[in-house]
Protein backbone atom coordinates (compact mmCIF):
# COMPACT_ATOMS: atom_id res chain seq x y z
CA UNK A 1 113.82 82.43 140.29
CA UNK A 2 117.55 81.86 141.60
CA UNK A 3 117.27 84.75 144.11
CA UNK A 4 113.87 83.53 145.51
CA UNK A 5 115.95 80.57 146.12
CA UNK A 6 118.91 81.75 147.57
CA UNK A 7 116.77 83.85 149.90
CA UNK A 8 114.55 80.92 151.08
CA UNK A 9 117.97 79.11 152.12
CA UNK A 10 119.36 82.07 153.84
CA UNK A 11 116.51 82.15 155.45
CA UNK A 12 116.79 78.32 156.52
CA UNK A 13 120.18 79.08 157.73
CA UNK A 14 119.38 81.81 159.78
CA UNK A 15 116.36 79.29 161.08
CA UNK A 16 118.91 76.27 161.98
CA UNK A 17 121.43 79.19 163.24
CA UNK A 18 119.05 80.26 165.65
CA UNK A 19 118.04 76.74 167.04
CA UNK A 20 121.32 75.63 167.39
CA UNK A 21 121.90 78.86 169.58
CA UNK A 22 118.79 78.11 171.54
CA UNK A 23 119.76 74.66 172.12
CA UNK A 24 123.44 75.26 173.47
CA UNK A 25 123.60 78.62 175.33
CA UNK A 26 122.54 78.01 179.32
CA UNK A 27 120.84 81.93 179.01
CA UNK A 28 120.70 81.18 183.11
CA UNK A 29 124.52 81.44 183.65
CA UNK A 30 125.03 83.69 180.38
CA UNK A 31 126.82 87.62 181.52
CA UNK A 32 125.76 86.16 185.33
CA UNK A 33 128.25 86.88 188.15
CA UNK A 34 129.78 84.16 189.61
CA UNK A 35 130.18 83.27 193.50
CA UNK A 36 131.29 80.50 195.34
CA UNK A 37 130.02 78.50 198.44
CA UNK A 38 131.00 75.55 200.37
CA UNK A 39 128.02 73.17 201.71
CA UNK A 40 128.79 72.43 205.52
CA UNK A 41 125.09 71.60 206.23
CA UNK A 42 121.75 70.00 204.74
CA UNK A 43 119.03 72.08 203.60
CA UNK A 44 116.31 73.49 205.36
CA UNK A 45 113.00 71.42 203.34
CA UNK A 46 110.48 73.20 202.15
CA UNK A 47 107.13 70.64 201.07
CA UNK A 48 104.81 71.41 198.40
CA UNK A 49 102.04 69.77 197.05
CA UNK A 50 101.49 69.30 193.22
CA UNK A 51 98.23 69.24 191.53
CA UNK A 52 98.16 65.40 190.85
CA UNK A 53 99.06 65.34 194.57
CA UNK A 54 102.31 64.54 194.58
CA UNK A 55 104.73 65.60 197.14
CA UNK A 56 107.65 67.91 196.21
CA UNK A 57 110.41 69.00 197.94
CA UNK A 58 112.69 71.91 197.64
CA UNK A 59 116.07 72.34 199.88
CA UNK A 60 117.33 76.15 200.43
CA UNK A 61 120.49 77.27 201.44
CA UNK A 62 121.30 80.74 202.99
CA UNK A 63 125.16 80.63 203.31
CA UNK A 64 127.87 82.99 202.78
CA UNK A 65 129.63 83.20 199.04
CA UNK A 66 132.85 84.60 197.69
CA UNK A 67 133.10 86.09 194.12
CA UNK A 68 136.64 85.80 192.52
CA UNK A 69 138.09 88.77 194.52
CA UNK A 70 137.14 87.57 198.15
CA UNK A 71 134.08 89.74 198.61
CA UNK A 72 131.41 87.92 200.91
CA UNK A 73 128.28 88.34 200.64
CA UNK A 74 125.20 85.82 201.74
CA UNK A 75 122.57 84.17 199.16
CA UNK A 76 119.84 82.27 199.41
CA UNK A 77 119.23 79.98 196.47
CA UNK A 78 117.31 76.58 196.48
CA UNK A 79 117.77 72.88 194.94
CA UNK A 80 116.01 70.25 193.75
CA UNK A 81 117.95 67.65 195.90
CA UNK A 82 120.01 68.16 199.51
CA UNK A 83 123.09 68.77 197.96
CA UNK A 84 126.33 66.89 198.58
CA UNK A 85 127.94 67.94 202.12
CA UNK A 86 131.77 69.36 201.76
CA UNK A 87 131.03 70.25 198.08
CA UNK A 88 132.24 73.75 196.58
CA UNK A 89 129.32 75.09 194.52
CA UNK A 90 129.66 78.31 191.60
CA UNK A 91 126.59 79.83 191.68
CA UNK A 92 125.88 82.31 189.35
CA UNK A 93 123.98 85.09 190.20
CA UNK A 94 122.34 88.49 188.94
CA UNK A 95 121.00 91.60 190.30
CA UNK A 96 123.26 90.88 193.34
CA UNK A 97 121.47 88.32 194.88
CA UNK A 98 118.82 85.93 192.72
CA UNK A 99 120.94 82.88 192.09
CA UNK A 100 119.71 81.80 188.88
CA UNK A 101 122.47 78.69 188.20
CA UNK A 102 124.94 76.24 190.13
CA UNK A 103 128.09 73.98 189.25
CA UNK A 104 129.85 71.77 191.58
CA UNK A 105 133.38 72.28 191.37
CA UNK A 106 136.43 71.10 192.68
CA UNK A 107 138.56 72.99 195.52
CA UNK A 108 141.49 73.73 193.42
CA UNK A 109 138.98 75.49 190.56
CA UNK A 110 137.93 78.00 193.01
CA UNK A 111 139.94 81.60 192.10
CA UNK A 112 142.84 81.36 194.71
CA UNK A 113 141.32 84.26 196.79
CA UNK A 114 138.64 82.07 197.48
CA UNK A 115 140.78 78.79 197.96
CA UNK A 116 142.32 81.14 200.99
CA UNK A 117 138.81 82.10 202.39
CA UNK A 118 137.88 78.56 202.29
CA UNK A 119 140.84 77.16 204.22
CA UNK A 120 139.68 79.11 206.80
């Protein structure tokens, strides 16, 4: 009877282990690369109509990044909102170039390869 026990709370453990993993871990910027962009310039708007009829809109960017050693290379990722002109975004990105995440962050967080690129 004790072991049935102490397997039924293992068990629970493992349970509340594994929803407090799934609550906490962003799997979108988990083992992602990361890049970074400066916004110069709004969005271009895509429109799209929901079922109920309501209006969305999406803004997409397609502007050059940096990843941490300089490299450029352009993405196209979207956002919910126009995002905030002269901001520095991290995007994180895999398979090269679906941008699955973004952080606004502040110039002097950028890697300083990318702080020099920047200046520019």
């Amino acid at each position: 009877m004790k072991k049935v026990f102490v397997g039924i709370g293992a068990l629970f453990l493992l349970f509340v282990a594994g929803l407090v993993v799934l609550m906490t871990v962003d799997f979108n910027r988990l083992n992602k690369e990361a890049y970074y962009v400066h916004i110069t310039t709004d969005g271009d708007i895509e429109e799209y109509k929901l079922d109920s009829g309501k209006i969305m809109k999406m803004y997409w960017y397609e502007i050059p990044a940096y990843d941490e050693n300089g490299k450029e290379q352009t993405l196209k990722f979207s956002a919910q909102k126009n995002l905030r002109h002269d901001a520095y975004m991290k995007l994180y990105v895999k398979k090269e170039t679906e941008v699955t995440s973004y952080d606004e962050v502040k110039f002097n967080e950028l890697p300083a390869k990318v702080q020099e690129l920047m200046k520019k």
